[in-house]
N, C-alpha and C. Protein backbone atom coordinates (compact mmCIF):
# COMPACT_ATOMS: atom_id res chain seq x y z
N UNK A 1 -73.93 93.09 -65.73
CA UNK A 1 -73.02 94.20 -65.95
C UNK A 1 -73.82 95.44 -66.31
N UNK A 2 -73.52 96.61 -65.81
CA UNK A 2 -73.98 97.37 -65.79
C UNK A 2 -73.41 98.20 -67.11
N UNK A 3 -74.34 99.42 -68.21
CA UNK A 3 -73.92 99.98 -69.19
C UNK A 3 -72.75 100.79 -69.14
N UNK A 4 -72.03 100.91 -70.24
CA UNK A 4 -71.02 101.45 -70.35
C UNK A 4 -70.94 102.66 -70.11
N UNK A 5 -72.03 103.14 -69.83
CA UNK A 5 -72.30 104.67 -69.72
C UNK A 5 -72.61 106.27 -71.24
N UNK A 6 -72.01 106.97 -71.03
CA UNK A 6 -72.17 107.99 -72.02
C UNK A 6 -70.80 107.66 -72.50
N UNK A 7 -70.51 108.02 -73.81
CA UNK A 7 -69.42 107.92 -75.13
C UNK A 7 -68.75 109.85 -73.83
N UNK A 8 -67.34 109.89 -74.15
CA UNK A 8 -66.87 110.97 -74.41
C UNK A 8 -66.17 111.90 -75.44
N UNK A 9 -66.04 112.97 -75.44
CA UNK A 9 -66.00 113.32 -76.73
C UNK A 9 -64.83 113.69 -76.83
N UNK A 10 -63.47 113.66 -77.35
CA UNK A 10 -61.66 113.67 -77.61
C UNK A 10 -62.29 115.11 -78.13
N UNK A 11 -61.61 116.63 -77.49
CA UNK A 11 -61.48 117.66 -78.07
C UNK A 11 -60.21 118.02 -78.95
N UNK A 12 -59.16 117.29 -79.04
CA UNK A 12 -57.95 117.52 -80.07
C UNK A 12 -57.47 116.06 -80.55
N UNK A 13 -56.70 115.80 -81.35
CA UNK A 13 -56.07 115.05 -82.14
C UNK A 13 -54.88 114.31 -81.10
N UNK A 14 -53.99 115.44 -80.40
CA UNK A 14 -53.12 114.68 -79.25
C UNK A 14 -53.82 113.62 -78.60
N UNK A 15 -54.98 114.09 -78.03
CA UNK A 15 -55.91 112.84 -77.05
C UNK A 15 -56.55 112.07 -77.65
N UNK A 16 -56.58 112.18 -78.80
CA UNK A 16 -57.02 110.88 -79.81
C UNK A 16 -55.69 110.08 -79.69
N UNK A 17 -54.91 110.50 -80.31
CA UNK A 17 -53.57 109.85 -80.64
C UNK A 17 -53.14 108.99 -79.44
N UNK A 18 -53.31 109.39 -78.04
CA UNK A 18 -52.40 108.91 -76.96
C UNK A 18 -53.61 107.82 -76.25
N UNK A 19 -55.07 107.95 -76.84
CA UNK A 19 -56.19 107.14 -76.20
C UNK A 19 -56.02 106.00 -77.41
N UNK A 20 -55.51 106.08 -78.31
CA UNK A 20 -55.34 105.51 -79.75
C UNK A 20 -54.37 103.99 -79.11
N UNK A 21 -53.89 104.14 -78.43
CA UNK A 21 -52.68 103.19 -77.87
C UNK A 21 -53.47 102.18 -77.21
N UNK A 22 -54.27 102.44 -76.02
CA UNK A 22 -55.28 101.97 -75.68
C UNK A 22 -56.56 101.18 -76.08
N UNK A 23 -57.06 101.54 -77.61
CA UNK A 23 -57.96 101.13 -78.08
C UNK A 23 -58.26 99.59 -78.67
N UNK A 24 -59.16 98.73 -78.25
CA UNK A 24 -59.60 97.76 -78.44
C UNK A 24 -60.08 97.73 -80.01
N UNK A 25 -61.03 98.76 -80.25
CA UNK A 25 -61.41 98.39 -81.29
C UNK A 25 -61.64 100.07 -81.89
N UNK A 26 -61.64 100.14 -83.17
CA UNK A 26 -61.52 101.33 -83.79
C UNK A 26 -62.84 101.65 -84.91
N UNK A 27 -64.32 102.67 -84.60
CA UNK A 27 -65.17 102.66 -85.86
C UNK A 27 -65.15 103.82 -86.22
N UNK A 28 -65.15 103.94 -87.77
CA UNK A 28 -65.65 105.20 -88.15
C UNK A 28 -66.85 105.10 -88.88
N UNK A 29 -67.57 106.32 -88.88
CA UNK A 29 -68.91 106.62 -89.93
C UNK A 29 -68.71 107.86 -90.19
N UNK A 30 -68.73 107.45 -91.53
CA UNK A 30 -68.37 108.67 -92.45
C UNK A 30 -70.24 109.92 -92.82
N UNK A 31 -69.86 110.75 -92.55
CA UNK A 31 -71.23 111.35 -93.16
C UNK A 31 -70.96 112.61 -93.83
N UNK A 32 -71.08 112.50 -95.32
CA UNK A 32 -70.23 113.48 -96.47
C UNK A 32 -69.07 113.50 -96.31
N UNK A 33 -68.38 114.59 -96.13
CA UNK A 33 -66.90 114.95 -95.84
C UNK A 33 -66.17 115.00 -94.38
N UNK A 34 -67.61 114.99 -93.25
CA UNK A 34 -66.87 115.05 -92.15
C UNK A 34 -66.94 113.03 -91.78
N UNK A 35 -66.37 112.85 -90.69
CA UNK A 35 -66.04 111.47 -90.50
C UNK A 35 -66.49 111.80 -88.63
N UNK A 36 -67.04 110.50 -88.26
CA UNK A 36 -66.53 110.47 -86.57
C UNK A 36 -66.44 108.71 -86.46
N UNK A 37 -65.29 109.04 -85.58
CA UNK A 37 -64.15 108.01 -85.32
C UNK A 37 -64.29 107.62 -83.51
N UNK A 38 -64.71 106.77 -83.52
CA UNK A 38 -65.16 106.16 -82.13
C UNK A 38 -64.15 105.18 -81.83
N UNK A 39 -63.19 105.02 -80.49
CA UNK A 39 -62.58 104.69 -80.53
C UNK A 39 -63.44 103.76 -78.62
N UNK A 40 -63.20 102.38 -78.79
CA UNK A 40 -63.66 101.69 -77.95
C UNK A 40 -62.25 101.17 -77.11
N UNK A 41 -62.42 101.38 -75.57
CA UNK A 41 -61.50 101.49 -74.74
C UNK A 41 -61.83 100.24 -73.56
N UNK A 42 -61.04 99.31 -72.88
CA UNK A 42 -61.71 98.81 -71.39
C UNK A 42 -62.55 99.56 -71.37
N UNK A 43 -62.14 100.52 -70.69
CA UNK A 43 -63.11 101.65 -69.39
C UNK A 43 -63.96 102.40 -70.43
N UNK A 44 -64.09 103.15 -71.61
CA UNK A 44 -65.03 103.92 -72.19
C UNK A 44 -64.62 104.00 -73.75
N UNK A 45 -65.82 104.56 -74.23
CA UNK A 45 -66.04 105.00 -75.40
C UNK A 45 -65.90 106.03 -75.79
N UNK A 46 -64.89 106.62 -76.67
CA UNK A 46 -63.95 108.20 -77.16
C UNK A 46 -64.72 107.95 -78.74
N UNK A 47 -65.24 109.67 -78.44
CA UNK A 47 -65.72 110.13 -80.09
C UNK A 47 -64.63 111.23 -80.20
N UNK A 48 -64.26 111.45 -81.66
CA UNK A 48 -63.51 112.42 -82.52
C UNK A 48 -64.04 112.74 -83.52
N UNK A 49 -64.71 113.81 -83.55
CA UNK A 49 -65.14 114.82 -85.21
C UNK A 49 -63.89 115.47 -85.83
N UNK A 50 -63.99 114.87 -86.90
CA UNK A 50 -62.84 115.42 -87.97
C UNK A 50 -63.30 115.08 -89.61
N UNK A 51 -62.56 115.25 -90.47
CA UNK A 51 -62.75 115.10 -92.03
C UNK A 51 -62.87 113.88 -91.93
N UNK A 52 -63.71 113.63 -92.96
CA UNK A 52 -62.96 112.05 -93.82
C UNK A 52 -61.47 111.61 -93.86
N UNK A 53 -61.31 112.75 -94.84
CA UNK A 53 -59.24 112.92 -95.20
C UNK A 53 -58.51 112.40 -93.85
N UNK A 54 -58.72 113.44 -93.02
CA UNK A 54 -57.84 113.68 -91.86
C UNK A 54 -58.24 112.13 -91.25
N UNK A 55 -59.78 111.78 -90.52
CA UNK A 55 -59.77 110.50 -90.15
C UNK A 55 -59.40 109.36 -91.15
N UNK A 56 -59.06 109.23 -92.27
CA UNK A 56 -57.88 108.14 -92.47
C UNK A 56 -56.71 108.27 -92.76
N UNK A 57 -56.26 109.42 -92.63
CA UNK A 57 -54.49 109.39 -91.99
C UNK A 57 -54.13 109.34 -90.30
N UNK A 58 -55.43 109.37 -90.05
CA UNK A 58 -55.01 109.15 -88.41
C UNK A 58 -55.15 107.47 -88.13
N UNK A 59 -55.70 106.85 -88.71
CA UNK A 59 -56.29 105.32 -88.82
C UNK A 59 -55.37 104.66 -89.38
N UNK A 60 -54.02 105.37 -90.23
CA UNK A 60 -53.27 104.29 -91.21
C UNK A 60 -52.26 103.69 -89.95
N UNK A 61 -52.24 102.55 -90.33
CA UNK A 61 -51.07 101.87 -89.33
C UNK A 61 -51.66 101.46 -87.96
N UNK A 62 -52.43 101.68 -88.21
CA UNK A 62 -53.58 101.13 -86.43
C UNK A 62 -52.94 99.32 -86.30
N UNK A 63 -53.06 98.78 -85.40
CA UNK A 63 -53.31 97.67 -85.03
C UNK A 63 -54.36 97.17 -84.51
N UNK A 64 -55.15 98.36 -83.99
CA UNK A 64 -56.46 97.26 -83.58
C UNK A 64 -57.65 97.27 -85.01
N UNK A 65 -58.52 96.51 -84.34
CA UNK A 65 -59.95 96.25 -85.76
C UNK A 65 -60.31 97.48 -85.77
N UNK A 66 -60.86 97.94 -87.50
CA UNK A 66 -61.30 98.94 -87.83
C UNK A 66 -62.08 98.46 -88.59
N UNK A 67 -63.77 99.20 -87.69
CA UNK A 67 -65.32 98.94 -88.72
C UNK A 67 -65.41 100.18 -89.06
N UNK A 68 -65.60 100.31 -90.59
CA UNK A 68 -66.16 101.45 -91.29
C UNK A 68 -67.89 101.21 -91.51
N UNK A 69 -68.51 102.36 -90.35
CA UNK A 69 -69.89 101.97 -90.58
C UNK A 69 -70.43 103.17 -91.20
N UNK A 70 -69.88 103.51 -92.33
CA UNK A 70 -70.22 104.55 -93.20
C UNK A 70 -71.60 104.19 -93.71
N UNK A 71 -72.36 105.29 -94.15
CA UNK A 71 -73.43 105.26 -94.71
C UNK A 71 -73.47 105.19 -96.22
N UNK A 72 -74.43 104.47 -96.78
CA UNK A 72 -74.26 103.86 -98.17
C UNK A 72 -75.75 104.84 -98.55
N UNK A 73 -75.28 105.28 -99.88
CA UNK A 73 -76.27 106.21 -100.50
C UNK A 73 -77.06 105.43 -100.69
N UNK A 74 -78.37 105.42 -101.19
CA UNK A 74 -79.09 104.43 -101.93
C UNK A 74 -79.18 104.84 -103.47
């Protein structure tokens, strides 16, 4: 099988929301206050830059798996 290719990048919240339906599996990594929320699809891989805040009110109520691969201070 050949690679999945390049990630694309969701420019608004609507196309998060409506690719959101679709999604297999759901990660975020948090870095300070902003968050990006990778959303894994069949066909591709959707990035979304947004807050922390904002990416977990968009995440509440999901049904698919959600990995938080936030970064841990040392």
């Amino acid at each position: 099988m050949a690679g999945w290719g390049v990630p694309r990048e969701i420019a608004n919240r609507e196309d998060f929301t409506r690719l959101l339906e679709k999604a297999t599996e759901l990660r975020i990594v948090r870095l300070g206050d902003n968050a990006k929320v990778k959303l894994r699809t069949p066909a591709r891989l959707y990035t979304f830059k947004t807050s922390s805040e904002d990416a977990d009110t968009m995440t509440k109520g999901v049904k698919v798996p959600i990995l938080d691969l936030s970064q841990k201070k040392k």
